[in-house]
N, C-alpha and C. Protein backbone atom coordinates (compact mmCIF):
# COMPACT_ATOMS: atom_id res chain seq x y z
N UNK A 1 99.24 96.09 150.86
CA UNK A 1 100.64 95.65 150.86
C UNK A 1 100.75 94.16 151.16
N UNK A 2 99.69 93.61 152.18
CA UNK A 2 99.74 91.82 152.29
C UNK A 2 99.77 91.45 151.26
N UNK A 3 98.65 91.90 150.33
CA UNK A 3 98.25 91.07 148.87
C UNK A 3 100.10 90.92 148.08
N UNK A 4 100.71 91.90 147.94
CA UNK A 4 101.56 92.15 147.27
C UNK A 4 102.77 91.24 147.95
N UNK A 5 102.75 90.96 149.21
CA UNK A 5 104.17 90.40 149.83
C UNK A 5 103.43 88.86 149.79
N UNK A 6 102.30 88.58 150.15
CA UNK A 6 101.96 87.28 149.75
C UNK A 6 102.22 86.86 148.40
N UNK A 7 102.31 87.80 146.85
CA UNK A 7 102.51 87.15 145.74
C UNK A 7 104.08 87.28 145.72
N UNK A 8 104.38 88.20 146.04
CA UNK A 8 105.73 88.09 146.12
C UNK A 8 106.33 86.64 146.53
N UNK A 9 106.23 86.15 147.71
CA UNK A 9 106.42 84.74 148.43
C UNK A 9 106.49 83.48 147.41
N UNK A 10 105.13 83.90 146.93
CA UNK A 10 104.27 82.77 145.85
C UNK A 10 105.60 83.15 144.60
N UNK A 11 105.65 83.82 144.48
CA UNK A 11 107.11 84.44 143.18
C UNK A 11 108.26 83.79 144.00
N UNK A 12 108.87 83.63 144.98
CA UNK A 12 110.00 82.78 145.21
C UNK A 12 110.24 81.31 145.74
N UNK A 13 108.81 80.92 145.80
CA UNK A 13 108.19 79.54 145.85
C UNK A 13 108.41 78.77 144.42
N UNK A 14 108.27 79.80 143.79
CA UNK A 14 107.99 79.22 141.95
C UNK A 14 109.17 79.31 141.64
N UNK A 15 109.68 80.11 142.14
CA UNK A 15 110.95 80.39 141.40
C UNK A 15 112.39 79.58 141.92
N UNK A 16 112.17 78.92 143.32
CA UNK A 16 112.94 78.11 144.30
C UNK A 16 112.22 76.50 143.34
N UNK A 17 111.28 76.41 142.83
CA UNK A 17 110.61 75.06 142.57
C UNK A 17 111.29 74.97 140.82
N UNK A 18 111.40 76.30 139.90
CA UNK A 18 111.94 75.81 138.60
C UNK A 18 114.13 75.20 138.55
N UNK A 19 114.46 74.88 139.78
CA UNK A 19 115.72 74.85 139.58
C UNK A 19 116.02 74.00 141.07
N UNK A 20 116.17 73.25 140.92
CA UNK A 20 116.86 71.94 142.33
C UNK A 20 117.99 71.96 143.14
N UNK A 21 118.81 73.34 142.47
CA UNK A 21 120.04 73.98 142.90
C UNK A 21 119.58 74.83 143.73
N UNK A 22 118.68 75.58 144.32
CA UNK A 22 118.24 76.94 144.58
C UNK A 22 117.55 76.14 146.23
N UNK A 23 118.27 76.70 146.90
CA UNK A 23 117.64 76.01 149.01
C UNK A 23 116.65 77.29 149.24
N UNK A 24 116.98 78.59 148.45
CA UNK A 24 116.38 79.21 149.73
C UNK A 24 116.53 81.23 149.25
N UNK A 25 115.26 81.57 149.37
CA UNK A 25 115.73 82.90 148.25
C UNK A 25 114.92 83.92 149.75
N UNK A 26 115.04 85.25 149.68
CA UNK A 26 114.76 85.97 149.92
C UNK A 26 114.68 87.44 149.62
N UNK A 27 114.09 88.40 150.30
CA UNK A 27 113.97 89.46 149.78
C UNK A 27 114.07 90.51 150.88
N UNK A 28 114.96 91.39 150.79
CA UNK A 28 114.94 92.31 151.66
C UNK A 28 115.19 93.84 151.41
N UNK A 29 115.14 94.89 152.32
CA UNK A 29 115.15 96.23 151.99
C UNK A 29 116.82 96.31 151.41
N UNK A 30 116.92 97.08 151.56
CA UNK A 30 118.27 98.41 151.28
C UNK A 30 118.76 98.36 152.84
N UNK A 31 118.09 98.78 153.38
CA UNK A 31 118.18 99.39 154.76
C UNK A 31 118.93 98.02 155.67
N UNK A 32 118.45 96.66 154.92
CA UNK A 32 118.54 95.21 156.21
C UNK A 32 117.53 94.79 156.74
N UNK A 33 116.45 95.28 156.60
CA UNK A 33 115.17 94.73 156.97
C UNK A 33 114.33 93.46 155.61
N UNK A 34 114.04 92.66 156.64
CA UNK A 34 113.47 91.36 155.87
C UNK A 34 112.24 91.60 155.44
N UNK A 35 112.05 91.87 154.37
CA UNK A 35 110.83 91.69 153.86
C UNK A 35 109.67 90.40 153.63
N UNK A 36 110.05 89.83 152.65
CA UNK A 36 109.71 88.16 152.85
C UNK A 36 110.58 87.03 152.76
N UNK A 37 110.62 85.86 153.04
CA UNK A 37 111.72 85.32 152.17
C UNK A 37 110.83 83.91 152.16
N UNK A 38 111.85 82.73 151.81
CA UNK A 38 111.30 81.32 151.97
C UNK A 38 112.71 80.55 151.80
N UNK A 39 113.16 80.50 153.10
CA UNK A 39 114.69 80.13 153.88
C UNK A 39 114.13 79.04 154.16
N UNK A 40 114.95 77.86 153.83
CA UNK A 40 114.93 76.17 155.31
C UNK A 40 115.13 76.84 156.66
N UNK A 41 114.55 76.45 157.64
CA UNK A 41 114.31 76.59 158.70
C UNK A 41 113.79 78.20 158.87
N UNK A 42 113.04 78.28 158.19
CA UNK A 42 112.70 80.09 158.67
C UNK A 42 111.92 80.51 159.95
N UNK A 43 113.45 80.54 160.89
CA UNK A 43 112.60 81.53 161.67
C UNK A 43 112.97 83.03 162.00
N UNK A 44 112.37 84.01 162.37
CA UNK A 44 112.92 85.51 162.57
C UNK A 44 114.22 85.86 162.49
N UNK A 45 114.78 84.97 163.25
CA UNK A 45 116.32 85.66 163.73
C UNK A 45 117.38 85.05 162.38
N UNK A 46 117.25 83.93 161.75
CA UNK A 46 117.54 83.87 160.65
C UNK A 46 117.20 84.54 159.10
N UNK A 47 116.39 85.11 159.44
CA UNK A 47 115.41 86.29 158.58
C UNK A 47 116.50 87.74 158.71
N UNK A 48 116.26 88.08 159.51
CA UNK A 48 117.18 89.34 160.11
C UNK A 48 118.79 89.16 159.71
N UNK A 49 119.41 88.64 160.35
CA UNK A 49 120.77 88.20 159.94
C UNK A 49 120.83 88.11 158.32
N UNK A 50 120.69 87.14 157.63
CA UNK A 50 120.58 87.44 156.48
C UNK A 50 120.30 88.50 155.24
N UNK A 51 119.26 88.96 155.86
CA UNK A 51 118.49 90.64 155.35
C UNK A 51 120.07 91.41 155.81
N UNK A 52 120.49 91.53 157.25
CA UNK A 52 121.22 92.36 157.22
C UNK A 52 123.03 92.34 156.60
N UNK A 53 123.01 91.22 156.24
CA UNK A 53 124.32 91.07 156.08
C UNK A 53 124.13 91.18 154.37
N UNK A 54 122.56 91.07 153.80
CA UNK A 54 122.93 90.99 151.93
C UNK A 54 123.03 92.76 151.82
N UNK A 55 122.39 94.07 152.96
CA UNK A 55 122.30 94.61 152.45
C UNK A 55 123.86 95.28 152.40
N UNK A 56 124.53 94.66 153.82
CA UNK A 56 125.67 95.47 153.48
C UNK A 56 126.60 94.95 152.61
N UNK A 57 126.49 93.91 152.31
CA UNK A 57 127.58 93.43 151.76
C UNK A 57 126.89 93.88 149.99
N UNK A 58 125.41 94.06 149.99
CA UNK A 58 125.52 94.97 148.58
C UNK A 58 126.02 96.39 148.54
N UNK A 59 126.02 96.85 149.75
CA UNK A 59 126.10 98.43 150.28
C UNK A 59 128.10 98.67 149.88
N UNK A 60 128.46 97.46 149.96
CA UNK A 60 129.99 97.61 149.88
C UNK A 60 130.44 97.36 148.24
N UNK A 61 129.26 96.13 147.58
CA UNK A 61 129.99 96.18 146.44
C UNK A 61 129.53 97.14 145.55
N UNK A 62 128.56 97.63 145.42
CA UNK A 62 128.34 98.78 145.11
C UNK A 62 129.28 100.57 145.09
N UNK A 63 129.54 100.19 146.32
CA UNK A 63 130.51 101.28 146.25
C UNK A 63 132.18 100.70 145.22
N UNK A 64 132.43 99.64 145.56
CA UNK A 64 133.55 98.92 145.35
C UNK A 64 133.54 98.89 143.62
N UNK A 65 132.54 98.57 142.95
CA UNK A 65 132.16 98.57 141.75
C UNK A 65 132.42 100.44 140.92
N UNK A 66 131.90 100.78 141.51
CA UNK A 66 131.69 102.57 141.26
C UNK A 66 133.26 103.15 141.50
N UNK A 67 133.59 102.52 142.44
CA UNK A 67 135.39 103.16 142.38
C UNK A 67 136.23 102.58 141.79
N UNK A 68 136.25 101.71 141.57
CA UNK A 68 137.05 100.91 140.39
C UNK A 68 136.53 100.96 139.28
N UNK A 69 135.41 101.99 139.06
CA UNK A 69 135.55 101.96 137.19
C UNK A 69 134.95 101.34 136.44
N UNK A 70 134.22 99.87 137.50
CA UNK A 70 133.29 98.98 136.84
C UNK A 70 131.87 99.27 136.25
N UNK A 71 131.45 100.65 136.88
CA UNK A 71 130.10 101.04 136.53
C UNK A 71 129.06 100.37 138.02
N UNK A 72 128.12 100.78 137.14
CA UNK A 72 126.98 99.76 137.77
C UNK A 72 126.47 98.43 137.95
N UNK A 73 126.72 98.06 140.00
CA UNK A 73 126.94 96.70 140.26
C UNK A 73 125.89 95.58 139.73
N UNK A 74 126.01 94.74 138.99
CA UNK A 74 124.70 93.95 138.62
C UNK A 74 124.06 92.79 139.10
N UNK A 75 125.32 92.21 139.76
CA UNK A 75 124.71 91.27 141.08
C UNK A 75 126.35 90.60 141.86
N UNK A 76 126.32 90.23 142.62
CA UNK A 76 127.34 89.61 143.79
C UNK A 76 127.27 88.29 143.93
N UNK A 77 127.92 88.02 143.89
CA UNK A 77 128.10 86.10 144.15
C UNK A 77 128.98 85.78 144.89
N UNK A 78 128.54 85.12 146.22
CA UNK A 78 129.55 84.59 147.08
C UNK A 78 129.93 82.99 147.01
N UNK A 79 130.60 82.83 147.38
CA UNK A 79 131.35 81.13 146.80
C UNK A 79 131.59 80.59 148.01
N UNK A 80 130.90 79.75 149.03
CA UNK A 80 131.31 79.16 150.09
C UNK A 80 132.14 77.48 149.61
N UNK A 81 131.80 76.67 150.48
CA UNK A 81 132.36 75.26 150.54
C UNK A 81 131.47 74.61 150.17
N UNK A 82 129.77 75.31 150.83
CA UNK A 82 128.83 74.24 150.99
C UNK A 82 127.56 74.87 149.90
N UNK A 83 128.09 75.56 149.03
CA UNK A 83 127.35 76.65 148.03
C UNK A 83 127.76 78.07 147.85
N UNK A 84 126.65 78.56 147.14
CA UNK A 84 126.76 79.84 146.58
C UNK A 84 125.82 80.81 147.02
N UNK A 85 126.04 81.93 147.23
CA UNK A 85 125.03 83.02 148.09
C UNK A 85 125.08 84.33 146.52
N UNK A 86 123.42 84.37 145.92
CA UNK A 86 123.66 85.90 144.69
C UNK A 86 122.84 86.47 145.41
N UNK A 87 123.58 87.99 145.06
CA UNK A 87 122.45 88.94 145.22
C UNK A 87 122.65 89.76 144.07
N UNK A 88 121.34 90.29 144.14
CA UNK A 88 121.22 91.33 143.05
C UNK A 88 119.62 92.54 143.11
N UNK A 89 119.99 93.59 143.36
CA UNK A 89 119.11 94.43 143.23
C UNK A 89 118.04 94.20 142.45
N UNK A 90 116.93 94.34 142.90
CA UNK A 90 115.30 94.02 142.46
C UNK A 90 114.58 95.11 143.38
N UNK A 91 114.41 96.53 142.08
CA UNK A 91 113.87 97.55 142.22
C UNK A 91 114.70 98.11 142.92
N UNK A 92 114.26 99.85 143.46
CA UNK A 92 115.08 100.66 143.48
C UNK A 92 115.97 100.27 145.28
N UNK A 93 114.68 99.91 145.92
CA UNK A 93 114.71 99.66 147.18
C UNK A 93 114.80 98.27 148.31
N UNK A 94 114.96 97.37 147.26
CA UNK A 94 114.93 95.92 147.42
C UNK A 94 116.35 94.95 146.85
N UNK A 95 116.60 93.89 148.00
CA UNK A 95 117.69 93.07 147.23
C UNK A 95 117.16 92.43 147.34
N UNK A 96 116.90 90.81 146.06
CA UNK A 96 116.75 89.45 146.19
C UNK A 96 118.00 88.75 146.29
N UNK A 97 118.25 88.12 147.31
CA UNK A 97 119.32 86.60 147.81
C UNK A 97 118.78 85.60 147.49
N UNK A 98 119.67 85.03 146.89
CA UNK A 98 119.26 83.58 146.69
C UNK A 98 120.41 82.98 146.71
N UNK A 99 120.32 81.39 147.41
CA UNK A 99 121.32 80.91 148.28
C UNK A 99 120.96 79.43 147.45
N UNK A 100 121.75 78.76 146.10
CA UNK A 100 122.01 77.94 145.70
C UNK A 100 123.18 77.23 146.05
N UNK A 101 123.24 75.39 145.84
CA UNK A 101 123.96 73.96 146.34
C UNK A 101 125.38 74.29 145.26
N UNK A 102 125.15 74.50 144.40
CA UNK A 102 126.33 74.49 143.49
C UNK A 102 126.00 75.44 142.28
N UNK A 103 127.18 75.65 141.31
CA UNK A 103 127.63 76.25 140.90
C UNK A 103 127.18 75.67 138.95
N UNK A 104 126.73 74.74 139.09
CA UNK A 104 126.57 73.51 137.56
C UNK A 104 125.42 74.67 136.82
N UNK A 105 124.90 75.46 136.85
CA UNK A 105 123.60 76.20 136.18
C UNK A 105 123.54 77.84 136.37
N UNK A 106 124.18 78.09 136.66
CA UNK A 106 124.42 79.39 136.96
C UNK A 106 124.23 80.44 136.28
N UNK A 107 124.05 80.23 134.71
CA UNK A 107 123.42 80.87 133.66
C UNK A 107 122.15 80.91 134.01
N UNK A 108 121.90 79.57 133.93
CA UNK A 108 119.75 79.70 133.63
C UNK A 108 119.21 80.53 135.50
N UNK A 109 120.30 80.11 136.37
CA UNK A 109 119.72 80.97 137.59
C UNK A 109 119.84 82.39 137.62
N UNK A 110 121.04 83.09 137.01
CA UNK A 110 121.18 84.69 136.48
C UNK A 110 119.83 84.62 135.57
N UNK A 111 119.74 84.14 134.67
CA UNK A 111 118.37 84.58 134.11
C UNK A 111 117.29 84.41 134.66
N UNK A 112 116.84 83.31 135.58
CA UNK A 112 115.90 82.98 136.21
C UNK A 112 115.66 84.26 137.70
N UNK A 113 116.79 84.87 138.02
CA UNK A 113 116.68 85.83 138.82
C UNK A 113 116.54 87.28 138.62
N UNK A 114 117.15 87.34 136.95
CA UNK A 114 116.32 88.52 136.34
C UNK A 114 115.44 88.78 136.16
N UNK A 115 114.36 87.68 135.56
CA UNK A 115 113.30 87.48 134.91
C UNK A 115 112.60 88.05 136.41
N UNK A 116 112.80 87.18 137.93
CA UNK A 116 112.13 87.51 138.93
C UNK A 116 112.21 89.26 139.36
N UNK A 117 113.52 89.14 139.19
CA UNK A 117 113.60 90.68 140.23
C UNK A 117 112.93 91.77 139.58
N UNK A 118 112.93 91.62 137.94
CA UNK A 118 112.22 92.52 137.03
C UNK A 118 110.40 92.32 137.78
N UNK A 119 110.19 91.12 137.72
CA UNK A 119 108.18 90.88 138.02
C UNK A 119 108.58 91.61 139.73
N UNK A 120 109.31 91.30 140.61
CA UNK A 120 109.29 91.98 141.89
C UNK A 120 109.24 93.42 141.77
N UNK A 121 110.19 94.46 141.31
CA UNK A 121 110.33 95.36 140.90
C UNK A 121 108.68 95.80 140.48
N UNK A 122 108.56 95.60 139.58
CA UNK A 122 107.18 95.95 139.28
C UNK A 122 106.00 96.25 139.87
N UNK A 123 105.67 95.04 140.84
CA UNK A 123 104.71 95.03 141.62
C UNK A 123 104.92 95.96 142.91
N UNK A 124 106.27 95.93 143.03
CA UNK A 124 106.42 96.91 144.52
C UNK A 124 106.67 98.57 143.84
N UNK A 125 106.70 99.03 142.48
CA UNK A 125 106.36 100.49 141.97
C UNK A 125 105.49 100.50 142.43
């Protein structure tokens, strides 16, 4: 499982390095538990907090999506002052966050986060 969360890492290193918009991505359970990430300033307790707040706040749009008729949720985007916070399910049991500066590319980062969550997904079957 190291081998696999170490490439994983190396997968949001690469993937934080193809786009200059992108501070800081992570990966966490369902549950709120941090799996890996590669956050500015990463330490634990910023690890945790984060993990736990993408899972509920996917845990809500998910439901929110399903009762209104929308179907199945495909990713969340939050809109602060000082950026943008996506999430989007990667595999059955995993969310990837990723916490981009602005809003100017937002296409090539939806694709650039598909392309990832699909190779994450994979490796953690």
């Amino acid at each position: 499982m190291t081998n696999h969360l170490d490439e994983i890492l190396d997968m949001l290193r690469k993937f934080e390095a193809e786009n200059e918009d992108i501070e800081g991505s992570a990966l966490v359970s369902i549950q709120g538990l941090p799996i890996c990430s590669n956050l500015s300033g990463n330490d634990e307790s910023r690890e945790g907090i984060v993990a736990a707040m993408t899972a509920a706040i996917l845990s809500v749009g998910e439901r929110a999506a399903q009762e209104l008729a929308r179907g199945n949720l495909k990713r969340i985007l939050l809109e602060g002052k000082m950026g943008l916070i996506i999430l989007q399910q990667a595999g059955e049991h995993t969310i990837l966050c990723v916490l981009i500066r602005s809003d100017r590319q937002l296409g090539l980062i939806f694709m650039l986060m598909e392309s990832l969550a699909r190779r994450i997904s994979n490796i953690l079957e």
